[in-house]
C-alpha atoms as a PDB file:
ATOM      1  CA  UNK A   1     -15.781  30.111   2.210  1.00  0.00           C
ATOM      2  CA  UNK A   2     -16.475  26.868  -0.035  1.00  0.00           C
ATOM      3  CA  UNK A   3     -20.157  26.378  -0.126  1.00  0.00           C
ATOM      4  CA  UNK A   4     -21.856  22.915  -1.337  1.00  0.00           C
ATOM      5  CA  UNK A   5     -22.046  23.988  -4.863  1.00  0.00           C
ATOM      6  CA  UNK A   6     -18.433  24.731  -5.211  1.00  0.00           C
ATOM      7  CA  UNK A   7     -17.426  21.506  -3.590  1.00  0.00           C
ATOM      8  CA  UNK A   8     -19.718  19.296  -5.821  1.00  0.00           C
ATOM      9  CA  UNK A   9     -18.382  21.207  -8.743  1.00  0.00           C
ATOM     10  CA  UNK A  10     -14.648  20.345  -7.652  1.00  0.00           C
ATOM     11  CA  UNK A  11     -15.490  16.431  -7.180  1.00  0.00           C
ATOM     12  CA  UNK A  12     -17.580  16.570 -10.356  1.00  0.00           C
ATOM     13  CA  UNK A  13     -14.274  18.153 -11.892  1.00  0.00           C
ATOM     14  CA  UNK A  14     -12.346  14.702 -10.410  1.00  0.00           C
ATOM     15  CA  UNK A  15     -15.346  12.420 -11.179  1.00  0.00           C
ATOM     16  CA  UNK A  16     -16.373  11.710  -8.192  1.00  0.00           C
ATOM     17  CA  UNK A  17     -19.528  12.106  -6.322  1.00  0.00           C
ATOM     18  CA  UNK A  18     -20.235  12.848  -2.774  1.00  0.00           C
ATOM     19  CA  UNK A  19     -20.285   9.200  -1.680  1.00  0.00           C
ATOM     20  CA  UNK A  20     -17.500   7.857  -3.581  1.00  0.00           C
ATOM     21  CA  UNK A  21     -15.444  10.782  -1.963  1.00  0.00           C
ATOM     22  CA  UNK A  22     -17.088   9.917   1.609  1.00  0.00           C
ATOM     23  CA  UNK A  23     -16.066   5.663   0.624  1.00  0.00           C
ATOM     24  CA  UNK A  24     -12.259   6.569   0.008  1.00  0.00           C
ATOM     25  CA  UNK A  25     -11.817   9.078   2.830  1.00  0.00           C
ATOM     26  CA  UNK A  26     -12.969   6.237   5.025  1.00  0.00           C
ATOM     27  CA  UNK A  27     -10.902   3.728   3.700  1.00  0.00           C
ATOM     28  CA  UNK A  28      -7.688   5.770   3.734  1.00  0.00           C
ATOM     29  CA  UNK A  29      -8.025   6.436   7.831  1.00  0.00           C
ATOM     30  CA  UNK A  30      -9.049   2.622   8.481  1.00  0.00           C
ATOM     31  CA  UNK A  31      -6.091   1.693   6.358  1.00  0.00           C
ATOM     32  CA  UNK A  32      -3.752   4.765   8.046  1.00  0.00           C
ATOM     33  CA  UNK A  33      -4.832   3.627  11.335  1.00  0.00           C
ATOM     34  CA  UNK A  34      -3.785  -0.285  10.218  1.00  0.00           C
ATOM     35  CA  UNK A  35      -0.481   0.802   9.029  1.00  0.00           C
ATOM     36  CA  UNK A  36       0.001   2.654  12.481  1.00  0.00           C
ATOM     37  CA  UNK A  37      -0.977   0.102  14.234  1.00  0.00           C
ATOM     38  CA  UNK A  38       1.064  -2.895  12.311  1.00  0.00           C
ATOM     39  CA  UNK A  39       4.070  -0.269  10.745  1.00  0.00           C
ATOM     40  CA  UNK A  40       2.882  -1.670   7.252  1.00  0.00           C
ATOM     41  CA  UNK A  41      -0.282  -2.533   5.316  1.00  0.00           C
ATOM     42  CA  UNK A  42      -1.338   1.226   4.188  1.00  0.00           C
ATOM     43  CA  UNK A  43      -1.251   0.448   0.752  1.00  0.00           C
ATOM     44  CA  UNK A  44      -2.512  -3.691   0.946  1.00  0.00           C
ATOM     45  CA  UNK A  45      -5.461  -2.708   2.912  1.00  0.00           C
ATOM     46  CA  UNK A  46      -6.168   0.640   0.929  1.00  0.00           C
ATOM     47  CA  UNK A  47      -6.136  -0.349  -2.655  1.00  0.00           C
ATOM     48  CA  UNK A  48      -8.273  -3.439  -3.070  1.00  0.00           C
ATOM     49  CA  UNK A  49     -10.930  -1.364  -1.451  1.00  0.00           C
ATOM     50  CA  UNK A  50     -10.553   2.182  -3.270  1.00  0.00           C
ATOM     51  CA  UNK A  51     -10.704   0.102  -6.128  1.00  0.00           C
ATOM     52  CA  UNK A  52     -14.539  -0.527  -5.424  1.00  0.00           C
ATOM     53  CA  UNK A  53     -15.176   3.352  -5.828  1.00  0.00           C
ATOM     54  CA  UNK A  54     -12.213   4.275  -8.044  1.00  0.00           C
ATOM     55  CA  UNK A  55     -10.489   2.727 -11.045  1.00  0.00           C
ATOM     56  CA  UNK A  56      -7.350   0.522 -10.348  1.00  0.00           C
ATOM     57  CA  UNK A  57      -5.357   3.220 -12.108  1.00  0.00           C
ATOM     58  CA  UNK A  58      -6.390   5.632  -9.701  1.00  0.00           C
ATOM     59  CA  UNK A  59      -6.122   3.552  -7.130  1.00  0.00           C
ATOM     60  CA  UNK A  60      -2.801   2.630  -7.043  1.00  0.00           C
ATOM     61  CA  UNK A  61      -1.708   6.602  -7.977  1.00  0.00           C
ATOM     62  CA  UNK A  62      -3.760   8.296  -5.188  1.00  0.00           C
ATOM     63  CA  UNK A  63      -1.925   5.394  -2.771  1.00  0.00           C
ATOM     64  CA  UNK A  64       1.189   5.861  -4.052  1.00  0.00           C
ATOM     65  CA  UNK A  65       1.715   9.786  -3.769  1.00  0.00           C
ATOM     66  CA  UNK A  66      -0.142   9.288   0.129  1.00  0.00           C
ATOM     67  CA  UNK A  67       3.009   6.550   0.588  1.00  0.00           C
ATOM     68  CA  UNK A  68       5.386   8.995  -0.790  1.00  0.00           C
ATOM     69  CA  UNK A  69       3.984  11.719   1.789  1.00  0.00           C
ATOM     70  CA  UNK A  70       3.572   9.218   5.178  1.00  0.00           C
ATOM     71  CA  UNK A  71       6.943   7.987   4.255  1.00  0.00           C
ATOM     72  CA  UNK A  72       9.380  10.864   4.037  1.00  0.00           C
ATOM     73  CA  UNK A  73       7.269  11.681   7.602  1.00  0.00           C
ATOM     74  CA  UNK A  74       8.357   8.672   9.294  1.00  0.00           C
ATOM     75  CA  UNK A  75      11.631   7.831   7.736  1.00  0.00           C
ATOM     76  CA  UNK A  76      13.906  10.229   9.964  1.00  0.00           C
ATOM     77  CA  UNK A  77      12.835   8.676  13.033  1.00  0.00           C
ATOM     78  CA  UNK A  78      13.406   4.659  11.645  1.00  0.00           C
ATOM     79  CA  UNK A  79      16.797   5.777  10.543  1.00  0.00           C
ATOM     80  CA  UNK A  80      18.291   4.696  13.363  1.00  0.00           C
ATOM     81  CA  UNK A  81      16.727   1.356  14.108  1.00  0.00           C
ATOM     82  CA  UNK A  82      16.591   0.249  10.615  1.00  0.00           C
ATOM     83  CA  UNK A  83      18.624  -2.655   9.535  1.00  0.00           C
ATOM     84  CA  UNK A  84      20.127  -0.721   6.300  1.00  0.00           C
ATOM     85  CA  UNK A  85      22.130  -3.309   4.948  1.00  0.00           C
ATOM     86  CA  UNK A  86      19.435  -5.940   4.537  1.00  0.00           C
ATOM     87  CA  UNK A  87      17.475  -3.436   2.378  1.00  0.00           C
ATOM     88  CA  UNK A  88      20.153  -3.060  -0.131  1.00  0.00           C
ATOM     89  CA  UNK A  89      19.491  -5.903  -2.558  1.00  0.00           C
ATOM     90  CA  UNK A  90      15.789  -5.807  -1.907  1.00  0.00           C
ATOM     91  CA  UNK A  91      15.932  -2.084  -2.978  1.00  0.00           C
ATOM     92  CA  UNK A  92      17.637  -2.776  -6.214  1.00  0.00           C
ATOM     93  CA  UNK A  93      15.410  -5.448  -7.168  1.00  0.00           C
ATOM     94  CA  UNK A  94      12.511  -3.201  -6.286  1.00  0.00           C
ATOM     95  CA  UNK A  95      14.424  -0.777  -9.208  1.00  0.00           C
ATOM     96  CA  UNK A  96      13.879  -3.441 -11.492  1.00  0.00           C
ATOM     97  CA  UNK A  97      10.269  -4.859 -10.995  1.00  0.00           C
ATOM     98  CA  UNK A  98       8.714  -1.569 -10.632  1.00  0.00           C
ATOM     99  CA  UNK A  99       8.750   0.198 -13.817  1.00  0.00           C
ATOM    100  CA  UNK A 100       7.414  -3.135 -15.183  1.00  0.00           C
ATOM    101  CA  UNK A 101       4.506  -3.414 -12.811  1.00  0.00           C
ATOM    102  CA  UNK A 102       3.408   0.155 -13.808  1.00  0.00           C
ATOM    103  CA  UNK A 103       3.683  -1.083 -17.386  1.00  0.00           C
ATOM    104  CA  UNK A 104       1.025  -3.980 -16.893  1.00  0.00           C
ATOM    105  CA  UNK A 105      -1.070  -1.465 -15.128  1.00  0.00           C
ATOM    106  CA  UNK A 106      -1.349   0.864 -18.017  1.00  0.00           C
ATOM    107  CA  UNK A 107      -1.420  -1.798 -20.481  1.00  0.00           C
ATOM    108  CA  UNK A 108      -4.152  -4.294 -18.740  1.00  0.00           C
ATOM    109  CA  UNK A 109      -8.107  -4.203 -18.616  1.00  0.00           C
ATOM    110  CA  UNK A 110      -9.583  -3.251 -15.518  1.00  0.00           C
ATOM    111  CA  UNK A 111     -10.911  -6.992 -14.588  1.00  0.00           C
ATOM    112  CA  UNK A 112      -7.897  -8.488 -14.663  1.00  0.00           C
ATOM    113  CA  UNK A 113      -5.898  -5.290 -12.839  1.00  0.00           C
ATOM    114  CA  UNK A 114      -8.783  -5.871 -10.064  1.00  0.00           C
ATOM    115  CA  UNK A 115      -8.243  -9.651  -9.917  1.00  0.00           C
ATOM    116  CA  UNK A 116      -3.873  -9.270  -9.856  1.00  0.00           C
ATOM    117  CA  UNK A 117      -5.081  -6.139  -6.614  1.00  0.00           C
ATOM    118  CA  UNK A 118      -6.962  -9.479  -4.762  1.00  0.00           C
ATOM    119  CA  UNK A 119      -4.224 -11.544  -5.676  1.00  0.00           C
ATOM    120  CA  UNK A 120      -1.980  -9.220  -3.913  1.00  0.00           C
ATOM    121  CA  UNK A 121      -3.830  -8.913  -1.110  1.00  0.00           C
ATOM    122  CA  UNK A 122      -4.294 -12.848  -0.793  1.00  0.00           C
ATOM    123  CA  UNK A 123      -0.558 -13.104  -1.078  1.00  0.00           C
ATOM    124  CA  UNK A 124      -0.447 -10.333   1.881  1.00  0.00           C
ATOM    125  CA  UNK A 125      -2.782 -12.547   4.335  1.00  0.00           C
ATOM    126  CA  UNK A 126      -1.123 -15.678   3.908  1.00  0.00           C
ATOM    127  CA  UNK A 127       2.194 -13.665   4.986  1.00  0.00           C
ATOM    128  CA  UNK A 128       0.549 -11.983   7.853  1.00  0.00           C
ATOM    129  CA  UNK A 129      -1.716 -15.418   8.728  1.00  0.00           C
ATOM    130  CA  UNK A 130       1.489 -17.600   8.850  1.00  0.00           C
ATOM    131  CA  UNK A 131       4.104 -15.127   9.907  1.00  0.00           C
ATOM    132  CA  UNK A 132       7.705 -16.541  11.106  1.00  0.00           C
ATOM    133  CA  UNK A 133       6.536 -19.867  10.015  1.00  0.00           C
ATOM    134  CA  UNK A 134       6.436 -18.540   6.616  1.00  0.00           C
ATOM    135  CA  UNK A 135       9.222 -20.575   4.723  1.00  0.00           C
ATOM    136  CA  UNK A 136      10.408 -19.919   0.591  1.00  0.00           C
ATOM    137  CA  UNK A 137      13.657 -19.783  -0.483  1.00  0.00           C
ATOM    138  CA  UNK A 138      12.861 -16.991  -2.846  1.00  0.00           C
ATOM    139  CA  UNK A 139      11.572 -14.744   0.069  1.00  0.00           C
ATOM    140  CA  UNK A 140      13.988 -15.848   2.709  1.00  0.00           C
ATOM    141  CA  UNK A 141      17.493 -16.861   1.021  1.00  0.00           C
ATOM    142  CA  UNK A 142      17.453 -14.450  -2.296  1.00  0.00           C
ATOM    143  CA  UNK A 143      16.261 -10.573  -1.022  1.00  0.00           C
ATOM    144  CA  UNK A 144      16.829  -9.444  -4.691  1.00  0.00           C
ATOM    145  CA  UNK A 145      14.380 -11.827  -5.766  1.00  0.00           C
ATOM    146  CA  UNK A 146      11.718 -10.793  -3.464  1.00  0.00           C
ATOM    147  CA  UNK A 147      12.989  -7.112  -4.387  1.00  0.00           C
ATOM    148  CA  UNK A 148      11.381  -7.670  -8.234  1.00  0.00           C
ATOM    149  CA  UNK A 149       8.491  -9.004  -7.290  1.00  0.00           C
ATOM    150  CA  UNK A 150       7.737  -6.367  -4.417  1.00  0.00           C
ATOM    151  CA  UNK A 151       8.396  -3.908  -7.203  1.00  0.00           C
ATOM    152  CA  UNK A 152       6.007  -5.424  -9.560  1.00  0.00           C
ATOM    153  CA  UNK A 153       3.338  -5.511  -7.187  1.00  0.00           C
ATOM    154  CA  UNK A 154       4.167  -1.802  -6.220  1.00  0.00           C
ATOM    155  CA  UNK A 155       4.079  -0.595  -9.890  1.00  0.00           C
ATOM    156  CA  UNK A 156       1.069  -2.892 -10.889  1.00  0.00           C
ATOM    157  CA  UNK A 157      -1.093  -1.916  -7.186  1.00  0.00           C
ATOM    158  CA  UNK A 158       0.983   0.357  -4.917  1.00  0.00           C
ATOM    159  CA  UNK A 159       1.123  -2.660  -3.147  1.00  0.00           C
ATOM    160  CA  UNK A 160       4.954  -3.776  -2.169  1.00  0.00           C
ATOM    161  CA  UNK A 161       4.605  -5.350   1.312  1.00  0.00           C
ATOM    162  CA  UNK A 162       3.569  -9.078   0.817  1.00  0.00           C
ATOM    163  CA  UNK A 163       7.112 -10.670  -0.654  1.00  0.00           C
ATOM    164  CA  UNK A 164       9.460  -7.845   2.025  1.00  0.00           C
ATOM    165  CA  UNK A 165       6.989  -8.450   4.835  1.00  0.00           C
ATOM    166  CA  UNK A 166       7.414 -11.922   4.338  1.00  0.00           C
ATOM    167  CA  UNK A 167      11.229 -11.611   4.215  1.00  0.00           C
ATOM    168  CA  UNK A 168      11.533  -9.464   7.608  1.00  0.00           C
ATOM    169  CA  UNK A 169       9.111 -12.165   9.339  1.00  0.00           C
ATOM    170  CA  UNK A 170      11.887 -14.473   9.021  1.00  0.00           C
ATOM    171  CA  UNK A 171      14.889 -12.040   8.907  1.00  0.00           C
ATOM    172  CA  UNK A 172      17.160 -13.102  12.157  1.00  0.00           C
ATOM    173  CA  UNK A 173      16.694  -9.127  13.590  1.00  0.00           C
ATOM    174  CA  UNK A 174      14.790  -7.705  16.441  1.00  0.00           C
ATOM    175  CA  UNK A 175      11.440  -6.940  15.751  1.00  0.00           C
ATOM    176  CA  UNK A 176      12.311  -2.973  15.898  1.00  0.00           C
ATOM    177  CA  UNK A 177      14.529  -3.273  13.561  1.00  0.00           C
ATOM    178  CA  UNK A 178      12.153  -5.114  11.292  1.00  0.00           C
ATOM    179  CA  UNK A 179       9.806  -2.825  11.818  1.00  0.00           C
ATOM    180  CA  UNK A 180      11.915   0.409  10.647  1.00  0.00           C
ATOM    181  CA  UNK A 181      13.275  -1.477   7.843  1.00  0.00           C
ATOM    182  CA  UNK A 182       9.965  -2.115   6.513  1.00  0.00           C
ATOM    183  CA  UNK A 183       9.284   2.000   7.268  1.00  0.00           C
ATOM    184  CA  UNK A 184      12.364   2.597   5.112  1.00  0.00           C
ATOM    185  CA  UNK A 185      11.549   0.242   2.448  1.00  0.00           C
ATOM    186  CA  UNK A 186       8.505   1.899   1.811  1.00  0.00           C
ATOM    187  CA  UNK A 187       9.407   5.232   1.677  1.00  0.00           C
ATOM    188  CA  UNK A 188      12.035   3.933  -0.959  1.00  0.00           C
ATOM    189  CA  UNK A 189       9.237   2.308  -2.976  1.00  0.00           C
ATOM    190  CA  UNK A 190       6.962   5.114  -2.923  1.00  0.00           C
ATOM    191  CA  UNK A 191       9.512   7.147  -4.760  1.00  0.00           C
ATOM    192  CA  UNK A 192      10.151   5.030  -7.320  1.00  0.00           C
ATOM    193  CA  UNK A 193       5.970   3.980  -7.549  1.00  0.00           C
ATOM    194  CA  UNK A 194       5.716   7.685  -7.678  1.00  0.00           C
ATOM    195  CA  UNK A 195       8.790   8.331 -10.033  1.00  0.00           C
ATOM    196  CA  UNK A 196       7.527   5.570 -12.675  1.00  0.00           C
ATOM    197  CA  UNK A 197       3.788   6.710 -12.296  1.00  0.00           C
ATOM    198  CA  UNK A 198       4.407   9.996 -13.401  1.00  0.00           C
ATOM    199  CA  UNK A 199       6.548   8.267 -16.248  1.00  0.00           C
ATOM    200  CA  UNK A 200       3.828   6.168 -17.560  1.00  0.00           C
ATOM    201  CA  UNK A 201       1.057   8.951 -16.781  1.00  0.00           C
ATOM    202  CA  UNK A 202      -0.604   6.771 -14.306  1.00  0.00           C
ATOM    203  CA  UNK A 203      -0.062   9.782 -11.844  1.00  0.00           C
ATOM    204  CA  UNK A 204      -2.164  12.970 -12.681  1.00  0.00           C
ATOM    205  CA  UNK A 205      -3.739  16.148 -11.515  1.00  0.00           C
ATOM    206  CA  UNK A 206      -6.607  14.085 -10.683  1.00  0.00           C
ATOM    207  CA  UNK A 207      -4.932  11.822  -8.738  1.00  0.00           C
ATOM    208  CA  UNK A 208      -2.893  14.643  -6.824  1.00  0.00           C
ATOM    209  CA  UNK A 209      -5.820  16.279  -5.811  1.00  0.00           C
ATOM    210  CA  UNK A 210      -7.197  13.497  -4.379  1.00  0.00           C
ATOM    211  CA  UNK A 211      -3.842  12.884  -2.449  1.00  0.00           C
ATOM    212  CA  UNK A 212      -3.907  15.993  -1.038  1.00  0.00           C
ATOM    213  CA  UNK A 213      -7.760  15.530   0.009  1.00  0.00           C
ATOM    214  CA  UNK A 214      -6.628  12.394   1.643  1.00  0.00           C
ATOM    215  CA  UNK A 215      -3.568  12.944   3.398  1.00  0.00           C
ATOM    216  CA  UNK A 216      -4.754  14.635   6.177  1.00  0.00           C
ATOM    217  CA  UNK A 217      -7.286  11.081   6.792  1.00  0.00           C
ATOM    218  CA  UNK A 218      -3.971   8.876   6.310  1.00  0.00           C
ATOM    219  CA  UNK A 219      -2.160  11.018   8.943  1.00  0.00           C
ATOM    220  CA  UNK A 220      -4.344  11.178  11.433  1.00  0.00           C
ATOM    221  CA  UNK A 221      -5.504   7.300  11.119  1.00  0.00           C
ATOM    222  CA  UNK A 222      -1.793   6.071  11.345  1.00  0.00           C
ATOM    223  CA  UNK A 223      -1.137   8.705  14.236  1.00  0.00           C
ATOM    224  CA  UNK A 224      -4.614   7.041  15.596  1.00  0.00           C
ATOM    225  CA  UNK A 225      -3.147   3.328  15.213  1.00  0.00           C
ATOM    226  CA  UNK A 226       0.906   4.309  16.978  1.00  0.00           C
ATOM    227  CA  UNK A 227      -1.454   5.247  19.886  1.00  0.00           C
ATOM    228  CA  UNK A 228      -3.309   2.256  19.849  1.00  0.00           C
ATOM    229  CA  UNK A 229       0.070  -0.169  19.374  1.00  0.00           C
ATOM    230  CA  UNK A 230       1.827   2.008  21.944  1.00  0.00           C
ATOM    231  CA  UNK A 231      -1.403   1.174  24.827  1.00  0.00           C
ATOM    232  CA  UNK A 232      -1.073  -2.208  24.202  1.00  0.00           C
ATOM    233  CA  UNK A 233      -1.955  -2.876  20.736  1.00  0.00           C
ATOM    234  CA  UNK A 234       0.418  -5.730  19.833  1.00  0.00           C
ATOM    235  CA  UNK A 235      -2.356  -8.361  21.103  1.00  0.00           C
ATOM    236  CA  UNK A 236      -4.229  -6.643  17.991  1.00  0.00           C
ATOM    237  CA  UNK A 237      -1.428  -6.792  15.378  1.00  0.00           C
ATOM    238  CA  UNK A 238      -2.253  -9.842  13.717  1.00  0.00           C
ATOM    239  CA  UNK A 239      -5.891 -10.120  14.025  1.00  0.00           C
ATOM    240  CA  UNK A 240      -6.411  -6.871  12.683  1.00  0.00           C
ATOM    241  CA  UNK A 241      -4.242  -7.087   9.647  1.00  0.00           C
ATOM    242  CA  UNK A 242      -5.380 -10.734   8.555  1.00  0.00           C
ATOM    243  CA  UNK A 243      -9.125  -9.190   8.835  1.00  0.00           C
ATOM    244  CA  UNK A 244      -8.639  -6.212   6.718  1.00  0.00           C
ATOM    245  CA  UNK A 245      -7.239  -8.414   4.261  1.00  0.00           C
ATOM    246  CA  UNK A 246      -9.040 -10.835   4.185  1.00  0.00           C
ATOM    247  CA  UNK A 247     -11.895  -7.962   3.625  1.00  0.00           C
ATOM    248  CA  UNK A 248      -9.809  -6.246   1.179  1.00  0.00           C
ATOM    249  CA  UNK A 249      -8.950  -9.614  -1.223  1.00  0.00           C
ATOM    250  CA  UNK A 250     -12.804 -10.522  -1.115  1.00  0.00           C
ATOM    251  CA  UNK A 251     -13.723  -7.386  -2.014  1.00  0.00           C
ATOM    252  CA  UNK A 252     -11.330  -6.681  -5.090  1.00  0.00           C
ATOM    253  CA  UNK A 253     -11.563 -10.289  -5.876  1.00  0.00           C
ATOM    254  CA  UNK A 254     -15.962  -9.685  -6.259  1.00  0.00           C
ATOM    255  CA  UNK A 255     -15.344  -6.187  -7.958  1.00  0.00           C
ATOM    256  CA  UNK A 256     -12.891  -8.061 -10.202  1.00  0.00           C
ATOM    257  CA  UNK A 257     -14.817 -11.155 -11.178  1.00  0.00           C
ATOM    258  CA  UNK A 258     -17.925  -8.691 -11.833  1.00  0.00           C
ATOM    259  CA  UNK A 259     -15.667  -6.878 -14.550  1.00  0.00           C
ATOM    260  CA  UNK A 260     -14.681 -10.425 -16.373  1.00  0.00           C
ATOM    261  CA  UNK A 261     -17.775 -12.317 -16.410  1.00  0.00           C
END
């Protein structure tokens, strides 16, 4: 049986304390239950705010590997709906801007990685504030486009939603199919975050132990937020994603601005 002194010599081991621990196992089920609830936004909520107890590295490798796990888990079952042929050209441009992402993450001090994680996030709640009414050519008429830069912001942050969210809000498909396709997407993503991570060393031991300490939070929160969607939680979908990012931003964007000046 694992008594307190082993577990404080394990987090000790990862560089963590007890409350840091306690922080980012409460941010990964808020943020599971969010991407349950909306069928994205793990990863936009998530990483601005581990990034107050963790370093950006980190960060975006402990979110990556729990993408790569919740993905390959709901994949099989968005198979079906998804609208396959729209992800195509966003995937390959996704090829392309990752790698580079994870090279400005390795590469760039940790005030500036912290301010690019609120710019993300910013990015995210204007998508999810304006929606359908959301209009740019590079978003809406050129998928590869949007592709790169949803692959640089997954290399640099984990964080590939805002430019493909954006596209499926005005994509002229049902909203189930927009919803799997985004499932899809980011299961795609994850493996090639996870792929170039490990590449570049962003993705350790460290940061696979802390995975696998978090992944059974991240399971149960987005289990937690399907239930909630399923009893009626659409009325919630918008309000509670432009809150958590709006949260998330400020709080990366502070952290951020703290580590410049």
């Amino acid at each position: 049986m694992i008594g307190a002194a082993d577990l404080s010599e394990g987090l000790a081991r990862l560089g963590l304390g007890a409350p840091a621990l306690a922080v980012a196992a409460l941010v990964v089920l808020v943020s599971g239950m969010l991407r349950g609830l909306t069928g994205f936004g793990f990863a936009i909520a998530a990483v601005p705010l581990l990034s107050t107890v963790l370093s950006p590295r980190l960060a975006v490798a402990v979110a990556a590997l729990l993408q790569l796990a919740v993905g390959f888990a709901n994949a099989p079952r968005a198979w079906k709906l998804a609208d396959r042929a729209s992800l195509a050209p966003l995937l390959v441009g996704a090829v392309i801007g990752t790698p580079l992402g994870m090279a400005a993450l390795r590469l760039a001090p940790v005030g500036p990685q912290r301010l690019a994680v609120a710019a993300a996030a910013l990015l995210a709640l204007v998508a999810a504030w304006r929606g359908p009414r959301l209009e740019t050519s590079i978003v809406g008429r050129r998928p590869a486009a949007a592709g790169v830069a949803s692959g640089l912001l997954n290399g640099l942050a984990a964080m590939p939603g805002p430019p493909v969210v954006a596209h499926f809000l005005n994509a002229p498909i049902e909203p189930a199919a927009a919803r799997a396709s985004l499932t899809l997407y980011f299961a795609a993503t994850a493996v090639f975050a996870t792929a170039s991570g490990l590449a570049a060393g962003i993705i350790d031991a460290r940061a696979a132990a802390l995975a696998v300490i978090c992944a059974p939070l991240l399971f149960a929160g987005d289990w937690l937020g399907g239930r909630l969607f399923r009893a009626g939680g659409e009325r919630l979908f918008r309000p509670a994603a432009v809150a958590v990012l709006a949260a998330a931003a400020g709080i990366a964007a502070a952290r951020g601005l703290a580590d410049v000046l």
